[in-house]
N, C-alpha and C. Protein backbone atom coordinates (compact mmCIF):
# COMPACT_ATOMS: atom_id res chain seq x y z
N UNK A 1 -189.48 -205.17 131.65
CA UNK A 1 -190.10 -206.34 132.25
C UNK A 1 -191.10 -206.95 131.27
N UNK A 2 -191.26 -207.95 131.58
CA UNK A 2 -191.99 -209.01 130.38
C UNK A 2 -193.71 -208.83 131.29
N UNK A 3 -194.67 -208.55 130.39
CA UNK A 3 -196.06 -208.51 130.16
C UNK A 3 -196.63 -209.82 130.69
N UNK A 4 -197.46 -209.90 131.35
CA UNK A 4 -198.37 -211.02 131.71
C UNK A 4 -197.58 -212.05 132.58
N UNK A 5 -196.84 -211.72 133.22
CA UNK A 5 -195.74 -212.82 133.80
C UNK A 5 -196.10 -212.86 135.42
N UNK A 6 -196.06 -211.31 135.96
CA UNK A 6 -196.31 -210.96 137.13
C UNK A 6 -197.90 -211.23 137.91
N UNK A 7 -197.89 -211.82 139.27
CA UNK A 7 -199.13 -211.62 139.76
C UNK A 7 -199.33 -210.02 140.11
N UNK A 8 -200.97 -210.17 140.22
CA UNK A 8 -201.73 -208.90 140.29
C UNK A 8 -201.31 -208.45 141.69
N UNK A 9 -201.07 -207.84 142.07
CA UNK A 9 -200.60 -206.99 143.17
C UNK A 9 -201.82 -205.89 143.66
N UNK A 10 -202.70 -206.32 144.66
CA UNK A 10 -204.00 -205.52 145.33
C UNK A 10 -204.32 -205.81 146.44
N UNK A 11 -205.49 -205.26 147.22
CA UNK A 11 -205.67 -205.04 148.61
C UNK A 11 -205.83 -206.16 149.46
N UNK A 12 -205.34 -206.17 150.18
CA UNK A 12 -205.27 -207.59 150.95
C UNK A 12 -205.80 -207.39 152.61
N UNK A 13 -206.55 -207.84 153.35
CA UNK A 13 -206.61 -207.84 154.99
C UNK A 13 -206.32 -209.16 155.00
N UNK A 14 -205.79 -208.81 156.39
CA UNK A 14 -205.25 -209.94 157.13
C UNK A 14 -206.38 -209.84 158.91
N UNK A 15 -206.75 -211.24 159.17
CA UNK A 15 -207.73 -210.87 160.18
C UNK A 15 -207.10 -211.92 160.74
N UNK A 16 -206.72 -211.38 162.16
CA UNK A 16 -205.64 -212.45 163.47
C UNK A 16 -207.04 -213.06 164.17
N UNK A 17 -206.34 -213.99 164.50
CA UNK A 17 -207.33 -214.66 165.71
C UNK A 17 -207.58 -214.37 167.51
N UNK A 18 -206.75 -212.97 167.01
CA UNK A 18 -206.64 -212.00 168.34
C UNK A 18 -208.23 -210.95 168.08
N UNK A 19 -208.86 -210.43 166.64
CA UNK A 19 -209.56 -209.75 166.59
C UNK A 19 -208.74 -208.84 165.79
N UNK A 20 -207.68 -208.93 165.47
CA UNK A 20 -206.51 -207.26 164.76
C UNK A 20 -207.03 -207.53 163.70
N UNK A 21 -206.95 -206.42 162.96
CA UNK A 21 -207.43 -206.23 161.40
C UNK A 21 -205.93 -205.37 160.63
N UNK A 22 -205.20 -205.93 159.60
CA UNK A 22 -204.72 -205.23 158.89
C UNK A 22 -204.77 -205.38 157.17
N UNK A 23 -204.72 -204.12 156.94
CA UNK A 23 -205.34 -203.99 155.91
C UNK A 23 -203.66 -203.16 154.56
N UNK A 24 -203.38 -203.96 153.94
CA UNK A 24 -202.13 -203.91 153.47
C UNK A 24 -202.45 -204.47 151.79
N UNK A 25 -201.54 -204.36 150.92
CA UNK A 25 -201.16 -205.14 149.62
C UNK A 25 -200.82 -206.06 149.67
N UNK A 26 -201.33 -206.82 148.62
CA UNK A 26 -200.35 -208.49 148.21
C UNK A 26 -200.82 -209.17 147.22
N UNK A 27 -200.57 -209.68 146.64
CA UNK A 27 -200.51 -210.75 145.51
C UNK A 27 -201.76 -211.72 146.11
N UNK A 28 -201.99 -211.87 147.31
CA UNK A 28 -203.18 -212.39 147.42
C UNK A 28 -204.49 -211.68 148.23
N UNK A 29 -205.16 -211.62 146.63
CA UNK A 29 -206.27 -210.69 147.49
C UNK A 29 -207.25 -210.71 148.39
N UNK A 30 -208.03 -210.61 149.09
CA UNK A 30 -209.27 -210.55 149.71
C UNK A 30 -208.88 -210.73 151.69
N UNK A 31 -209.67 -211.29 152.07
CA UNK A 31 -209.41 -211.77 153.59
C UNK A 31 -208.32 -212.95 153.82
N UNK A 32 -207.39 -212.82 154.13
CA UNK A 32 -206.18 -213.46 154.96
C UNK A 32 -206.28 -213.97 156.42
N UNK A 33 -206.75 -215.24 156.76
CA UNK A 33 -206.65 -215.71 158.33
C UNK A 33 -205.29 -215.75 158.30
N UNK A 34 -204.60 -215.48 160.03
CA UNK A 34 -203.61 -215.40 160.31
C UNK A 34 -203.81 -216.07 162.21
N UNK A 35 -202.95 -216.73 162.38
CA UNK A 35 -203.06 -217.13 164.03
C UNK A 35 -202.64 -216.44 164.89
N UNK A 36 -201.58 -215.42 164.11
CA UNK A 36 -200.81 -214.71 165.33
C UNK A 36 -200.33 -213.30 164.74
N UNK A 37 -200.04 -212.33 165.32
CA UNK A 37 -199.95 -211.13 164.76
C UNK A 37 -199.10 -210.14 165.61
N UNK A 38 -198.63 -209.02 165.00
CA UNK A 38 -197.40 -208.30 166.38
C UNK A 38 -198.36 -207.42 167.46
N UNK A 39 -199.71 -207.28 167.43
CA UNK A 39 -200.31 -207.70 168.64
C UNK A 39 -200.66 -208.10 169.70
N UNK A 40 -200.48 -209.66 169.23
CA UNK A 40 -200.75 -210.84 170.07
C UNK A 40 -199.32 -211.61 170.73
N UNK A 41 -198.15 -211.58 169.52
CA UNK A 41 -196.90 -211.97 169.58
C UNK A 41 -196.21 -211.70 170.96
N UNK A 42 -195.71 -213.06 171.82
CA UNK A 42 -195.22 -212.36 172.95
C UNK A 42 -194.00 -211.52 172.94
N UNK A 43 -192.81 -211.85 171.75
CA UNK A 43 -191.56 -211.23 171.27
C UNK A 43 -192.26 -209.47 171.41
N UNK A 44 -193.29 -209.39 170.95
CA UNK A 44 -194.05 -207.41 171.01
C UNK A 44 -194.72 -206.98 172.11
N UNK A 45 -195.59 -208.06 172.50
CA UNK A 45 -195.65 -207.47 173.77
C UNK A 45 -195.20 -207.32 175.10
N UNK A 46 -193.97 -208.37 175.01
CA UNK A 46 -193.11 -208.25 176.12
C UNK A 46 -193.53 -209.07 177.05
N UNK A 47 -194.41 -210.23 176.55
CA UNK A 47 -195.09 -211.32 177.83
C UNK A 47 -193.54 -211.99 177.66
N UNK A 48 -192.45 -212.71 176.69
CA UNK A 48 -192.26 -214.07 176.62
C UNK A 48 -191.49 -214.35 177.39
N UNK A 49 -191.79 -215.63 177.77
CA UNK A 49 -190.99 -216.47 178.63
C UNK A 49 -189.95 -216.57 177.99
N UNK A 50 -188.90 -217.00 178.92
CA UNK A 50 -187.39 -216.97 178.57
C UNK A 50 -187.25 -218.76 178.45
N UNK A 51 -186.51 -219.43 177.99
CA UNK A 51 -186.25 -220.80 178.22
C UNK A 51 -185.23 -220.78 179.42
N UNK A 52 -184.95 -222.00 180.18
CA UNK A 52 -184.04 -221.85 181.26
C UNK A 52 -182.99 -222.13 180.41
N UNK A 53 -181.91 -221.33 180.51
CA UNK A 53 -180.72 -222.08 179.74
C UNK A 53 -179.83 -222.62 180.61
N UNK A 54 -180.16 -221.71 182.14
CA UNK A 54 -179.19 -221.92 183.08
C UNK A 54 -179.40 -223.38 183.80
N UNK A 55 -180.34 -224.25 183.74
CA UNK A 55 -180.53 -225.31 184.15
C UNK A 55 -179.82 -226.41 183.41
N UNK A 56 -179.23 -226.24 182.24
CA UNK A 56 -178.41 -226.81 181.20
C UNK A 56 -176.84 -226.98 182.23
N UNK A 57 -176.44 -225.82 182.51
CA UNK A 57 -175.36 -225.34 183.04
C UNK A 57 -175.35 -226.14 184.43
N UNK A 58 -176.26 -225.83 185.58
CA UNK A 58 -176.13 -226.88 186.63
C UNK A 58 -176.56 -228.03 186.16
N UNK A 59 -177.02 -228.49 185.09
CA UNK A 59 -176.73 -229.97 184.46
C UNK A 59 -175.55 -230.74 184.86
N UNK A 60 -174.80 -229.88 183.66
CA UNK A 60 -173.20 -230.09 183.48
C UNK A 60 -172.43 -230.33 184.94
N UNK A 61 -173.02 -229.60 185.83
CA UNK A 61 -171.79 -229.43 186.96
C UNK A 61 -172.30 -230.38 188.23
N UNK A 62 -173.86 -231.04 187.79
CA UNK A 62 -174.08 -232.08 188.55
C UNK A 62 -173.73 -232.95 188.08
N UNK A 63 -173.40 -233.47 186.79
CA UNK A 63 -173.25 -234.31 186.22
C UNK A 63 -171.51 -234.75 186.06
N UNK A 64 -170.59 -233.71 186.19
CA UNK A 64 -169.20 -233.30 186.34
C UNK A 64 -168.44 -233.25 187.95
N UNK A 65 -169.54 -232.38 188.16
CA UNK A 65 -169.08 -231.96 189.83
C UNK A 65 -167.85 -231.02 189.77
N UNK A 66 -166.88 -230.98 190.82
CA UNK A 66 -166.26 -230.23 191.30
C UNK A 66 -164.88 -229.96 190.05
N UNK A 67 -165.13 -231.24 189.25
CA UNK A 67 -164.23 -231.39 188.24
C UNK A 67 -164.14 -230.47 187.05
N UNK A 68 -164.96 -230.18 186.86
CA UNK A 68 -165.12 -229.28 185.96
C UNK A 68 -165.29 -227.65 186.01
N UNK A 69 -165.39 -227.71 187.42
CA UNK A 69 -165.13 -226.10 187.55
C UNK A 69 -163.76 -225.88 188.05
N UNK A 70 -163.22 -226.91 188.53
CA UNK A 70 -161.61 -227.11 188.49
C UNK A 70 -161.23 -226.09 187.37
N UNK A 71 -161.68 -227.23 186.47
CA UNK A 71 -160.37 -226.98 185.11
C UNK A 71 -160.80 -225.67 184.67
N UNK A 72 -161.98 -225.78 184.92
CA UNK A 72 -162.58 -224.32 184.20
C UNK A 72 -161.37 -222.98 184.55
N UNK A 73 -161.92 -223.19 185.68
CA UNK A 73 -160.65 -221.73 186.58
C UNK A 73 -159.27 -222.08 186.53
N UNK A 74 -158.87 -223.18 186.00
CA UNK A 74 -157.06 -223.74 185.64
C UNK A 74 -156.97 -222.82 184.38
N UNK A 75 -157.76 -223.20 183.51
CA UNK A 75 -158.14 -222.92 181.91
C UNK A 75 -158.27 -221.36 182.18
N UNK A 76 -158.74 -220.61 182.62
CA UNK A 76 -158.71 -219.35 182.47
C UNK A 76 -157.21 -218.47 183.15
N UNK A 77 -156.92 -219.10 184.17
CA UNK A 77 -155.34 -218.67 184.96
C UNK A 77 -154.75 -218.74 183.76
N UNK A 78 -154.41 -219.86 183.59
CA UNK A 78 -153.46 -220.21 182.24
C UNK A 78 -153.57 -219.05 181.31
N UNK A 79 -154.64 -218.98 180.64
CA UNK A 79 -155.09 -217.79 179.52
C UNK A 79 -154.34 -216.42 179.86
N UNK A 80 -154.95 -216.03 181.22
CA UNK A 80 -154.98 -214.83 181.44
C UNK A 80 -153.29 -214.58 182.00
N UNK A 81 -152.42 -215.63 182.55
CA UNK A 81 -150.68 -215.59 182.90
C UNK A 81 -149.87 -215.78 181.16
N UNK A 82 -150.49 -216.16 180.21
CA UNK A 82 -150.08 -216.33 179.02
C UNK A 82 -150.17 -214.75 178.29
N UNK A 83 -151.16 -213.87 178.91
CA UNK A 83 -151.65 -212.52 178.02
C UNK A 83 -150.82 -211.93 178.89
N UNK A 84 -150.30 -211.99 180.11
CA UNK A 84 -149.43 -211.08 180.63
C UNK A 84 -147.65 -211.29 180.45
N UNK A 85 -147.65 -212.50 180.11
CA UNK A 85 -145.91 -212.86 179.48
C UNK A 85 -146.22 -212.00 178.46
């Protein structure tokens, strides 16, 4: 490896706006603000809300109606009398 090329690699904290303190390596040294942390993160602690996806879906079928769950269940007969020939 080539001399003088690389950053310095030393102690780094990272301080969340939750109060967490971590204290790790990096190329950038000293105190690190951070907004969010696997602490605070709802994905870790198991708060997060889900998005509705299913309101997408009775979208479609207000917006379609009876028509589209027609074909839907035509479209799958078909499939499933085609895998048994």
């Amino acid at each position: 490896m080539k001399k003088g090329i690389h950053p310095k690699y030393g102690p780094a904290r990272f301080e969340c706006a939750c109060g967490n303190v971590i204290e790790t390596r990096s190329t950038r040294q000293g105190v690190i603000k951070i907004e969010i942390c696997s602490n605070c993160h709802p994905i870790f602690t198991g708060q997060q809300k889900l998005v509705d996806s299913a309101g997408r879906v009775e979208k479609f079928y207000r917006r379609y109606g009876d028509k589209a769950r027609f074909s839907i269940k035509k479209e799958k007969k078909e499939k499933s009398e085609e895998k048994e020939s």
